[in-house]
C-alpha atoms as a PDB file:
ATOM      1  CA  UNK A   1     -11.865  -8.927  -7.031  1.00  0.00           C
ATOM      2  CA  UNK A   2      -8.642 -10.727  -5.462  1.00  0.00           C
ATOM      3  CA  UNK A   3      -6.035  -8.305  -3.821  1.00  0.00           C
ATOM      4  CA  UNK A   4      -2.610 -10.419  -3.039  1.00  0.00           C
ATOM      5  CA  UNK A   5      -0.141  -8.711  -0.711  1.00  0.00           C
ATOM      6  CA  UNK A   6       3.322  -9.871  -1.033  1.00  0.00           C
ATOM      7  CA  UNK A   7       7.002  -8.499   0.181  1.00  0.00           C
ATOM      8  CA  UNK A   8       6.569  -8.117   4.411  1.00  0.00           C
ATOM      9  CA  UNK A   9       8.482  -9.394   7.038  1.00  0.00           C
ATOM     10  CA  UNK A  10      10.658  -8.290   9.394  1.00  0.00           C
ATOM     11  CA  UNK A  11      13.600  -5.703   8.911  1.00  0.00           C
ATOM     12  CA  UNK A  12      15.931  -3.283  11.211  1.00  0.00           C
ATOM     13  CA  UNK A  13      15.709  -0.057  11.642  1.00  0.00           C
ATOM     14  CA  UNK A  14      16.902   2.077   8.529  1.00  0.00           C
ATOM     15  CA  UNK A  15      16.349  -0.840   6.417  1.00  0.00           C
ATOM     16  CA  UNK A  16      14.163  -1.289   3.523  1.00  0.00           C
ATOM     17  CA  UNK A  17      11.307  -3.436   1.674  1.00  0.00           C
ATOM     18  CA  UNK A  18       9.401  -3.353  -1.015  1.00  0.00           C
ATOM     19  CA  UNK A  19       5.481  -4.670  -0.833  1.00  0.00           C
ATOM     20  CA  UNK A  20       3.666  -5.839  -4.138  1.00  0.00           C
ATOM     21  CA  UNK A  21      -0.230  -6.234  -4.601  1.00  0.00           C
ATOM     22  CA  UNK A  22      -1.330  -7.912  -7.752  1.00  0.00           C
ATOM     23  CA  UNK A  23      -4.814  -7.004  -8.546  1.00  0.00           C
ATOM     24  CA  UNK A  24      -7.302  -9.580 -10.160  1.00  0.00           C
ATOM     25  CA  UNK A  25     -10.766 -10.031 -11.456  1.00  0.00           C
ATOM     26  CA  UNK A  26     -11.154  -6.161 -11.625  1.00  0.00           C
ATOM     27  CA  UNK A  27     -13.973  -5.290 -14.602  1.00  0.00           C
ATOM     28  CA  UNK A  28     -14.591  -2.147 -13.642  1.00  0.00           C
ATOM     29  CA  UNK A  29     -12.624   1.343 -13.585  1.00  0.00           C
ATOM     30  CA  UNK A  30     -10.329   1.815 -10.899  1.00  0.00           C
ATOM     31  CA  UNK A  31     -10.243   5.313  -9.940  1.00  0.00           C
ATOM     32  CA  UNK A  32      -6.879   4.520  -7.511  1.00  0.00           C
ATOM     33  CA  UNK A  33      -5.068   2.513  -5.684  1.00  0.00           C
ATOM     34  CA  UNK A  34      -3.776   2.637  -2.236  1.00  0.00           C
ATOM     35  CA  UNK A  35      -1.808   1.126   0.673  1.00  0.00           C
ATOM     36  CA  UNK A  36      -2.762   1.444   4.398  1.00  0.00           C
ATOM     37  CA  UNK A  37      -1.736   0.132   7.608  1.00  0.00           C
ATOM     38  CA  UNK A  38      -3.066  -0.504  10.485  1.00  0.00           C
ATOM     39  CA  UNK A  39      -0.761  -1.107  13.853  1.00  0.00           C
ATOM     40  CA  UNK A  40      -2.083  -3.161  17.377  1.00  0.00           C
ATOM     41  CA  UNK A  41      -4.635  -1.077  19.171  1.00  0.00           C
ATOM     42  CA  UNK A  42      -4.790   2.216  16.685  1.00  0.00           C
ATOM     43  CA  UNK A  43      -7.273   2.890  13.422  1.00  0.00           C
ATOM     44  CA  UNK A  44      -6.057   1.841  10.225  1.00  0.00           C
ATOM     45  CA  UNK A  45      -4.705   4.593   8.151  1.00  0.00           C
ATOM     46  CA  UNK A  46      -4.266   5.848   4.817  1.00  0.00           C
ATOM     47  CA  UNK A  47      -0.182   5.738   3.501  1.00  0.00           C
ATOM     48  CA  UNK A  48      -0.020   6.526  -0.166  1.00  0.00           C
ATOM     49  CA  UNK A  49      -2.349   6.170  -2.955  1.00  0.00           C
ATOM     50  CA  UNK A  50      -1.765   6.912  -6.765  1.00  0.00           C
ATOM     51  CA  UNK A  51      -4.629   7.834  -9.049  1.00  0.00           C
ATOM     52  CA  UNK A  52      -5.457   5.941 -11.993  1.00  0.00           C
ATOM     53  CA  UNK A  53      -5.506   9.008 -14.289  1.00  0.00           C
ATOM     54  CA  UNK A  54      -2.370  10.907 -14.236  1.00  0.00           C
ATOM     55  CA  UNK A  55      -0.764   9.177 -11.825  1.00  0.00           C
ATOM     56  CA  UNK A  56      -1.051  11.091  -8.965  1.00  0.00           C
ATOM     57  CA  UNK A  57      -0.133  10.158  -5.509  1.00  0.00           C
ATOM     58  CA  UNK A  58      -0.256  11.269  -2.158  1.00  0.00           C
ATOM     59  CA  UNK A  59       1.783  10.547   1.304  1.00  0.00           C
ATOM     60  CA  UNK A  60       0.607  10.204   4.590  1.00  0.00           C
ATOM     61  CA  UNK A  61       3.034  12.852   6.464  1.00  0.00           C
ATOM     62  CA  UNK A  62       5.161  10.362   8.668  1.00  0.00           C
ATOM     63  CA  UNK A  63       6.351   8.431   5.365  1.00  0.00           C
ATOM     64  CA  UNK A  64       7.406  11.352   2.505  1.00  0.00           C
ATOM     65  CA  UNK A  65      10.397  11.142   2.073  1.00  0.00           C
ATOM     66  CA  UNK A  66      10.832   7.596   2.644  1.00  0.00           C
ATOM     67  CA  UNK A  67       8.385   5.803   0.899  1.00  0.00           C
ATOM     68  CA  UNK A  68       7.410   5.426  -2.747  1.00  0.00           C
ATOM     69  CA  UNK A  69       3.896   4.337  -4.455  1.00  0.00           C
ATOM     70  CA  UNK A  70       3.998   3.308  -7.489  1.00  0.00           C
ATOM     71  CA  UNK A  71       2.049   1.390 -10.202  1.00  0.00           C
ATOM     72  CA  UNK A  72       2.105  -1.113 -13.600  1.00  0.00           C
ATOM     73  CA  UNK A  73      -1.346  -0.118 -15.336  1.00  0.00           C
ATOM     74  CA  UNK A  74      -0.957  -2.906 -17.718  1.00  0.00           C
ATOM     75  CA  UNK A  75      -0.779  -5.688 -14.955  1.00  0.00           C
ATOM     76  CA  UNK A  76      -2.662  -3.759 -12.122  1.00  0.00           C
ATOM     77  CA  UNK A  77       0.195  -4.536 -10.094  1.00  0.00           C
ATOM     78  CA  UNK A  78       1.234  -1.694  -7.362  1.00  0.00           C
ATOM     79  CA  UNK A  79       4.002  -1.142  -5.416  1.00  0.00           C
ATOM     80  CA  UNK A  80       5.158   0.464  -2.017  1.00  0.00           C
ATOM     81  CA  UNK A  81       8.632   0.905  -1.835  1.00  0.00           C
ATOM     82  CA  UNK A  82       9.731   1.846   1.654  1.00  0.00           C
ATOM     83  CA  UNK A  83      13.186   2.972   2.983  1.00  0.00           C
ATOM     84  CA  UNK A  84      13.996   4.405   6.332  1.00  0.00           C
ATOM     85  CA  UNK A  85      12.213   2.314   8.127  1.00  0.00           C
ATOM     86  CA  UNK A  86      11.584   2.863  11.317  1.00  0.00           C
ATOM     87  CA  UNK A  87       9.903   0.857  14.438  1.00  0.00           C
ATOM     88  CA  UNK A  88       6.568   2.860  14.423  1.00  0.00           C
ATOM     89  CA  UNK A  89       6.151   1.906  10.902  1.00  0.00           C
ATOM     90  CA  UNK A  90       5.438  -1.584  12.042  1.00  0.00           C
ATOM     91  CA  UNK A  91       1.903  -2.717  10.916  1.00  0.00           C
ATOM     92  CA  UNK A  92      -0.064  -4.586   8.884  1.00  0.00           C
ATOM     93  CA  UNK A  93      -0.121  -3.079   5.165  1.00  0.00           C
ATOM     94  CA  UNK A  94      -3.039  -3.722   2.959  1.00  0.00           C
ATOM     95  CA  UNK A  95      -3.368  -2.815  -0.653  1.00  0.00           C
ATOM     96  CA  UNK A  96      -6.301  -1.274  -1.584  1.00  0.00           C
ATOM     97  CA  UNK A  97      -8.682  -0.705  -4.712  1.00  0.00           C
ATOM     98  CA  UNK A  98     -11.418   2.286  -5.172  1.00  0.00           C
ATOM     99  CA  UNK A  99     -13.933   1.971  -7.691  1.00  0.00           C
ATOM    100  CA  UNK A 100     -14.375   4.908 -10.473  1.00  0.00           C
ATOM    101  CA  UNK A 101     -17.823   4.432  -9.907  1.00  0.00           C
ATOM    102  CA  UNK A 102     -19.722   4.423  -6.630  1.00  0.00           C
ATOM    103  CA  UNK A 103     -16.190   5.014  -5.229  1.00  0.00           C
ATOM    104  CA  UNK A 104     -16.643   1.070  -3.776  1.00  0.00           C
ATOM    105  CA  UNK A 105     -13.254  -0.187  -1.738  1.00  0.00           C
ATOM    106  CA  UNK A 106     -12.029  -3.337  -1.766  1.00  0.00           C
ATOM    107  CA  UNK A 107      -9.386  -4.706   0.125  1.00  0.00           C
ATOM    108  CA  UNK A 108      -6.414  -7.606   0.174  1.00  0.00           C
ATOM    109  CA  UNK A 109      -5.704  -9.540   3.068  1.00  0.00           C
ATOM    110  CA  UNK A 110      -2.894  -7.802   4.689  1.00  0.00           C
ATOM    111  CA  UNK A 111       0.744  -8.467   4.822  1.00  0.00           C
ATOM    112  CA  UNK A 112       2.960  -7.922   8.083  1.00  0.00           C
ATOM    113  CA  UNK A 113       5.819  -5.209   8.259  1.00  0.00           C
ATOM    114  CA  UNK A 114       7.970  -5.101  11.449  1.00  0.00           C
ATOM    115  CA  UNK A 115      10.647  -2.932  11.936  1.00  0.00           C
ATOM    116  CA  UNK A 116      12.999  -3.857  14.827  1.00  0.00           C
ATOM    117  CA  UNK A 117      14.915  -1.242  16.527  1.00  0.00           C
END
């Protein structure tokens, strides 16, 4: 399974960007996808996720409203789009995969979002 973040960088405050993760060498049922983030010194957490079946997603709290999961079945490509930003959304986003079965994770390298103030 390969996992390729793209779309970070660096961006002001109220600005936007929008990350991509192209999913490869996946043979088995995806129950969903998912984006988290993990800033210097604090846990990684969850920010949105979108279910394979029926497309359903859900928001961490601090980014509803402002950010948007989304997903291309046909090219297992997912999307974060994220507006508003803010400073404290600075992190390091990773895309995540969960397995239908065994509810295995899998993980891409990470791509770096800093929001200046």
């Amino acid at each position: 399974v390969q996992l390729v973040e793209s779309g970070g960088g660096l961006v002001q405050a109220g600005g936007s960007l929008r990350l991509s993760c192209a999913a490869s060498g996946i043979t088995f049922s995806i129950n969903a996808m998912g984006w988290y983030r993990q800033a210097p010194g604090k846990q990684r957490e969850l920010v949105a996720a979108i279910t394979s079946v029926g497309g359903m997603t859900n928001y961490a709290d601090s980014v509803k409203g402002r950010f948007t999961i989304s997903r291309d079945n046909a090219n297992n490509t997912m999307y974060l789009q994220m507006n508003s930003l803010k400073p404290e959304d600075t992190a390091v986003y990773y895309c995540n995969v969960e397995s239908y079965r065994w509810r295995l994770h899998y993980w891409g390298q990470g791509t770096q979002v800093t929001v200046s103030s």
